[in-house]
C-alpha atoms as a PDB file:
ATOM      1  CA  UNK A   1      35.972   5.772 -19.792  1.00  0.00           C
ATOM      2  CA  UNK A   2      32.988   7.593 -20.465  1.00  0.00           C
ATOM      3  CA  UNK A   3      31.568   4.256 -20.911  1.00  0.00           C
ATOM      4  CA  UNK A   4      31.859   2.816 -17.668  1.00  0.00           C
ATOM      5  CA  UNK A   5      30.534   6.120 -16.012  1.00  0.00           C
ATOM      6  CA  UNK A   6      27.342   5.597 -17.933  1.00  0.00           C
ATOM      7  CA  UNK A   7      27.260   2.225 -16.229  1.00  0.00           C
ATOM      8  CA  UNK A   8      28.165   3.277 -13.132  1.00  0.00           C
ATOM      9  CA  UNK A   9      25.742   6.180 -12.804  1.00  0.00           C
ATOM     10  CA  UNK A  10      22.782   3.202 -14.321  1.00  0.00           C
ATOM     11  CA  UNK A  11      23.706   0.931 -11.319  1.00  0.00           C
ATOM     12  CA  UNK A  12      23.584   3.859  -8.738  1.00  0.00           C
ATOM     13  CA  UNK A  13      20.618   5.437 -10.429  1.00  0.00           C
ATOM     14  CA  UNK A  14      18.800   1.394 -10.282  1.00  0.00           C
ATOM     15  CA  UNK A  15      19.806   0.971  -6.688  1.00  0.00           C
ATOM     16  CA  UNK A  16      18.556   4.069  -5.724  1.00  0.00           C
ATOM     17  CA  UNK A  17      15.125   3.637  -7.556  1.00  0.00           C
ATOM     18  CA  UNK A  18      14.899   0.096  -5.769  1.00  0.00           C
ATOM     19  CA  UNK A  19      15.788   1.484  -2.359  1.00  0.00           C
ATOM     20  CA  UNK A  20      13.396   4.510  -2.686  1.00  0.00           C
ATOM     21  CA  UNK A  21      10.583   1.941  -3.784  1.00  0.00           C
ATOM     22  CA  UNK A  22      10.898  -1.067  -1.542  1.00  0.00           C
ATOM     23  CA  UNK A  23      10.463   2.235   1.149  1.00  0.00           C
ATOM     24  CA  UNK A  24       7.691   3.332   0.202  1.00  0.00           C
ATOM     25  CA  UNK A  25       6.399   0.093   0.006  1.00  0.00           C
ATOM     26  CA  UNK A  26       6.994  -0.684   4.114  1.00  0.00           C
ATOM     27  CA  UNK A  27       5.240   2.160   4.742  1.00  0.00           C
ATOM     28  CA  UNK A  28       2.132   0.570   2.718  1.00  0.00           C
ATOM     29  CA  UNK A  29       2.644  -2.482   4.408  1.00  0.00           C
ATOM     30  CA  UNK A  30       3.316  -1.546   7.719  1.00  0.00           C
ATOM     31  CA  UNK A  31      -0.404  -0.261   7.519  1.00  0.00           C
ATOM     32  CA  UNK A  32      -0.738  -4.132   6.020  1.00  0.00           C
ATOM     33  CA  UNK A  33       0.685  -5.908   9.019  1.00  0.00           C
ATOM     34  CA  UNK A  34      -0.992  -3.648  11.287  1.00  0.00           C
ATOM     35  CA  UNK A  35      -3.971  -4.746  10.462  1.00  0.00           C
ATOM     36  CA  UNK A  36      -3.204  -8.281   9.649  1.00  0.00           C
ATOM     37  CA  UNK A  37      -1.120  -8.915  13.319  1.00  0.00           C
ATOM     38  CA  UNK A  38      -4.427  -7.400  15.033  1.00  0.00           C
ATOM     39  CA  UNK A  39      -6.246  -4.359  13.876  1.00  0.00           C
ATOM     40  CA  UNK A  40      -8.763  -6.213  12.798  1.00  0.00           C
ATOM     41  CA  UNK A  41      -9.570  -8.330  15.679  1.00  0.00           C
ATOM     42  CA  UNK A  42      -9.556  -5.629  17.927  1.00  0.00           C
ATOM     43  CA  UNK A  43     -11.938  -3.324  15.468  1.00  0.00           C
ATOM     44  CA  UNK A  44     -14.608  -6.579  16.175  1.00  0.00           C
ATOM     45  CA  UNK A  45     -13.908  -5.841  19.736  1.00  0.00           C
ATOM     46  CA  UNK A  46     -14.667  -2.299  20.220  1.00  0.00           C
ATOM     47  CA  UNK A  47     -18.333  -0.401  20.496  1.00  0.00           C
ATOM     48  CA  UNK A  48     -19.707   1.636  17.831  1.00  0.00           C
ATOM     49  CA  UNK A  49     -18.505   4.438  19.445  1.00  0.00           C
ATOM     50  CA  UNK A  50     -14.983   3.740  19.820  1.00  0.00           C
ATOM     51  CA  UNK A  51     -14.867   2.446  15.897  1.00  0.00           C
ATOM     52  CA  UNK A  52     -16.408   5.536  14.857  1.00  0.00           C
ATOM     53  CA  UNK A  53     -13.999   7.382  16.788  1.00  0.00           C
ATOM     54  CA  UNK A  54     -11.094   5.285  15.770  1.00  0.00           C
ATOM     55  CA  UNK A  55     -11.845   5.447  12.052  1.00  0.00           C
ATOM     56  CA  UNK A  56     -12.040   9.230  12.012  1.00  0.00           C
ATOM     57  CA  UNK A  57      -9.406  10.385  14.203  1.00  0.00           C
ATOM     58  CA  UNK A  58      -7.221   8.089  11.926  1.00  0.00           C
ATOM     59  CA  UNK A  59      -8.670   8.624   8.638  1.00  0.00           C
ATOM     60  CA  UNK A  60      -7.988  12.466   9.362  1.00  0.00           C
ATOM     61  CA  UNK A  61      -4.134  12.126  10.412  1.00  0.00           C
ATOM     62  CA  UNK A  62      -3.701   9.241   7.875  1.00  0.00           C
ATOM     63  CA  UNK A  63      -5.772  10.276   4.646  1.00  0.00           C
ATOM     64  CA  UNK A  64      -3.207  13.379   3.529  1.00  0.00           C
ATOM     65  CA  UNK A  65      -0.018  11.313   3.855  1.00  0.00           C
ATOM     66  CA  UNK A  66      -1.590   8.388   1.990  1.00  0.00           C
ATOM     67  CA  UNK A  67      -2.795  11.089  -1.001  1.00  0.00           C
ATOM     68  CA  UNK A  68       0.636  11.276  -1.554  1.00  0.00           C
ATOM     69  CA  UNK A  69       2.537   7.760  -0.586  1.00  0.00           C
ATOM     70  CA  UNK A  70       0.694   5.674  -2.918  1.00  0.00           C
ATOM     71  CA  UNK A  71       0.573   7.778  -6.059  1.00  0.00           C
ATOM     72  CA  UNK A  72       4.778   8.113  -5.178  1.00  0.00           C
ATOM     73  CA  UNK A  73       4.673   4.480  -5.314  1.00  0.00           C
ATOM     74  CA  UNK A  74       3.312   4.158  -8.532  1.00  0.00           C
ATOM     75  CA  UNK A  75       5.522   6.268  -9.961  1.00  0.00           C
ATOM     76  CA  UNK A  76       8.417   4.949  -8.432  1.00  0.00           C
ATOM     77  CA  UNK A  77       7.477   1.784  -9.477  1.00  0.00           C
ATOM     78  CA  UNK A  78       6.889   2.288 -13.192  1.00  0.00           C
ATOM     79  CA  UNK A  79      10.036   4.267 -12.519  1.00  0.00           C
ATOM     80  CA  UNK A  80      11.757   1.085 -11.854  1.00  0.00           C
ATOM     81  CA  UNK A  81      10.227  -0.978 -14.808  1.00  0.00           C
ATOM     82  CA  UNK A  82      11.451   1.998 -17.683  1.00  0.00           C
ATOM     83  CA  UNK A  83      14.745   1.565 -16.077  1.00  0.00           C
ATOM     84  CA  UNK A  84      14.655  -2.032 -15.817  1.00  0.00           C
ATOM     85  CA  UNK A  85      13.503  -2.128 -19.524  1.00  0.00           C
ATOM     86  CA  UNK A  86      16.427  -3.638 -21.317  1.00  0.00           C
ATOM     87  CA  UNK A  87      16.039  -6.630 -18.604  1.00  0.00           C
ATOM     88  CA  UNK A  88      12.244  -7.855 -19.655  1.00  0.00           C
ATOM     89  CA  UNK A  89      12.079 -11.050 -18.437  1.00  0.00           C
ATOM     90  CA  UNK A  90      14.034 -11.162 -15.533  1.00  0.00           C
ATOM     91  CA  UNK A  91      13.358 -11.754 -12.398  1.00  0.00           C
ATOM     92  CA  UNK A  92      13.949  -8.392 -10.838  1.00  0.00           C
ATOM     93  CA  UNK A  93      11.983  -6.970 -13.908  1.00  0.00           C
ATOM     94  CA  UNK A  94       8.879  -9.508 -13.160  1.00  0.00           C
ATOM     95  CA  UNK A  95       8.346  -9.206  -9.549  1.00  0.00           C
ATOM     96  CA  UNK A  96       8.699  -5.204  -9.813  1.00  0.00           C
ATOM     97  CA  UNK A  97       5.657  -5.400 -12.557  1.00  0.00           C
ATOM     98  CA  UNK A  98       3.983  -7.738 -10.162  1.00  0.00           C
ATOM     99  CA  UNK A  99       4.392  -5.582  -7.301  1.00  0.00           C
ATOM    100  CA  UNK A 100       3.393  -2.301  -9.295  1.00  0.00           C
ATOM    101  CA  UNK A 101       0.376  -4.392 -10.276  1.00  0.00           C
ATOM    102  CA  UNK A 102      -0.208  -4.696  -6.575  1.00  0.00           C
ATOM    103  CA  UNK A 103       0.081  -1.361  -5.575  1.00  0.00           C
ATOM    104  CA  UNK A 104      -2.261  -0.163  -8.432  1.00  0.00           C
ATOM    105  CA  UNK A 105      -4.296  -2.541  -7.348  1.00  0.00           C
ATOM    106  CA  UNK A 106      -4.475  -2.073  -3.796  1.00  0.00           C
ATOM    107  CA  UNK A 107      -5.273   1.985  -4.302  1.00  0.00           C
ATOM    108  CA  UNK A 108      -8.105   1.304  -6.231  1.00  0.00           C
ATOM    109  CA  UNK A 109      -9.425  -0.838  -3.316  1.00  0.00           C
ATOM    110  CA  UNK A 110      -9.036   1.864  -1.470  1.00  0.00           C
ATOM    111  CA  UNK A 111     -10.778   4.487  -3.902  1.00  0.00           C
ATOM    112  CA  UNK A 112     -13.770   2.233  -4.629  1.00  0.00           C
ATOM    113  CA  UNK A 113     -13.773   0.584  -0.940  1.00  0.00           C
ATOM    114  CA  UNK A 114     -12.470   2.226   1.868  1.00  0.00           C
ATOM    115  CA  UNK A 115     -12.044   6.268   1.249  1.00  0.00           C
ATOM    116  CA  UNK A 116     -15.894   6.018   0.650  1.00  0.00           C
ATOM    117  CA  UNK A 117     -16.774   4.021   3.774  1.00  0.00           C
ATOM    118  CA  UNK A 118     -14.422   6.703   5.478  1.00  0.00           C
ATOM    119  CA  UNK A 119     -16.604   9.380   3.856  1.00  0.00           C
ATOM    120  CA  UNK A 120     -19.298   7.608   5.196  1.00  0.00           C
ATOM    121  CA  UNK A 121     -18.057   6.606   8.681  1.00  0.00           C
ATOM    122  CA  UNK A 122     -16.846  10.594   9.387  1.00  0.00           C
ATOM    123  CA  UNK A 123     -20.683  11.527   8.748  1.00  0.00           C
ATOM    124  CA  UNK A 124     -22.352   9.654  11.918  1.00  0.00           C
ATOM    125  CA  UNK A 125     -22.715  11.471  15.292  1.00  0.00           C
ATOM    126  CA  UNK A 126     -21.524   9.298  18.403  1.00  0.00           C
ATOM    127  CA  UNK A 127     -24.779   9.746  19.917  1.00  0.00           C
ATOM    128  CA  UNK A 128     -26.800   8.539  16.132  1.00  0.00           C
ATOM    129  CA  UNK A 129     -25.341   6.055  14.508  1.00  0.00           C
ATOM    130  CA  UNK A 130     -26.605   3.431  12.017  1.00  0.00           C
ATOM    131  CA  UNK A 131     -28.077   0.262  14.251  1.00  0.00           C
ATOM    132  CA  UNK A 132     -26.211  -1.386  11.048  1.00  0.00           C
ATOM    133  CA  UNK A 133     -22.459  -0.242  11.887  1.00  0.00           C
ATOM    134  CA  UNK A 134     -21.063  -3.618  11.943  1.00  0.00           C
ATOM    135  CA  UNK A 135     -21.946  -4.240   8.557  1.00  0.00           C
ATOM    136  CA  UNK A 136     -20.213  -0.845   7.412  1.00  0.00           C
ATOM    137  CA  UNK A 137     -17.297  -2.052   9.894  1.00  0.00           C
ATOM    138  CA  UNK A 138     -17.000  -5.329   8.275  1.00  0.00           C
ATOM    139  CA  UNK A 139     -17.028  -4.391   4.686  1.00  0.00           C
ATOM    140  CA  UNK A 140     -14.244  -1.946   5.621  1.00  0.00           C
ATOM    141  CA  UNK A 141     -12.198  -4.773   7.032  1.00  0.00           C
ATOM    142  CA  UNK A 142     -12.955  -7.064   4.231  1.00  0.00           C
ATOM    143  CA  UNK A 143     -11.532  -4.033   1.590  1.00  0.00           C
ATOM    144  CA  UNK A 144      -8.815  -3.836   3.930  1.00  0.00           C
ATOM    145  CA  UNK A 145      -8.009  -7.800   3.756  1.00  0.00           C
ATOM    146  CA  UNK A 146      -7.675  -7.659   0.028  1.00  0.00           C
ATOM    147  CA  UNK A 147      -5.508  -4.358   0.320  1.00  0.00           C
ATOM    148  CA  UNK A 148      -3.324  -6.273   2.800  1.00  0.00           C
ATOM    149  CA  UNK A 149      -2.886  -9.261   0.396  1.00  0.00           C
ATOM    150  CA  UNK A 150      -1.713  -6.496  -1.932  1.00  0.00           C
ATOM    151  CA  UNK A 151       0.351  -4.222   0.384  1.00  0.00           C
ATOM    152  CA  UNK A 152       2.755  -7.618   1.782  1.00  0.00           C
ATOM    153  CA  UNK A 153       2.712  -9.480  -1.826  1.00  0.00           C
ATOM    154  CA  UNK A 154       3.909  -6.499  -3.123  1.00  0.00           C
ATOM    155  CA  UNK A 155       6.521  -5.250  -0.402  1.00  0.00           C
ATOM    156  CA  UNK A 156       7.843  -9.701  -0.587  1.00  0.00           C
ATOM    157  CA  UNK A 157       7.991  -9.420  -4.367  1.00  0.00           C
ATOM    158  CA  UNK A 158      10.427  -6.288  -4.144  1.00  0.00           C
ATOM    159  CA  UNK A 159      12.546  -8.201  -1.545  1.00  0.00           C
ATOM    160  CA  UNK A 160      12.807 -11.166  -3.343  1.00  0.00           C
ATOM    161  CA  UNK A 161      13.536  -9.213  -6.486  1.00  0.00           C
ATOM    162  CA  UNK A 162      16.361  -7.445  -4.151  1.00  0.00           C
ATOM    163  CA  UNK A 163      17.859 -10.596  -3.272  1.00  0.00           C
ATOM    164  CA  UNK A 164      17.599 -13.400  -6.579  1.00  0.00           C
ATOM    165  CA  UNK A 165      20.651 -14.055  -8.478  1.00  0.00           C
ATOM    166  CA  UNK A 166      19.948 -15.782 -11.366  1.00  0.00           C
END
């Protein structure tokens, strides 16, 4: 008996892990589609002014809840892979690596890229800004392209692991 509680706890424990994961992982795409579905096109429509204001009204709302949401993710995502472990090899066990990659991935984008753009960005005055903004602007977007890729690849890996039956 004790047996099959051990099983049944693993199962509830697994589907709990995946639930909490796949989560946090629409909140770090939702920023993805965002973006993808037209923050970007309307960032190459708006003055200096309103970017600059845009990116630091954001960035200072956004930037505590993502110091927590992505580490969370990591560690709900090698979460999953300890307890998927004795299934190396499967599916579920493949796309969760491949979406923990992502995540990794996609916060050291945002490390290297974007948090120091923001750190940048939060320093110009409305009235003295670089005559060069755009460029600033579009190096933002383009870390924020690859960070995309990662954020949706990741959150359609975790579905698809969800849903495949061998």
């Amino acid at each position: 008996m004790l047996l099959i509680d051990q099983k049944l706890f693993y199962a509830m424990l697994l589907k709990t892990a995946q639930f909490t994961q796949i989560l946090l992982f629409c909140i770090i795409a939702g920023q993805a589609f965002f973006y993808f579905i037209g923050g970007t096109a309307a960032l190459k429509n708006v003055s200096a002014i309103a970017f600059i204001e845009q990116r630091k009204a954001i960035d200072a709302e956004i930037a505590p809840y993502l110091k927590v949401i992505y580490p969370l993710t990591i560690v709900m995502s090698v979460a999953m892979l300890v307890l998927l472990r004795q299934q190396i090899g499967s599916a579920l066990f493949i796309l969760s690596a491949v979406a923990c990659l992502l995540v990794v991935i996609d916060m050291v984008i945002a490390i290297k890229g974007n948090i120091p753009l923001n750190q940048r960005i939060s320093t110009w005055p409305l009235d003295a800004y670089p005559g060069n903004w755009h460029v600033v602007r579009d190096q933002w977007l383009n870390y924020m392209h690859y960070r995309q890729f990662c954020g949706i690849a990741g959150l359609f890996c975790l579905l698809v692991g969800m849903i495949w039956k061998p």
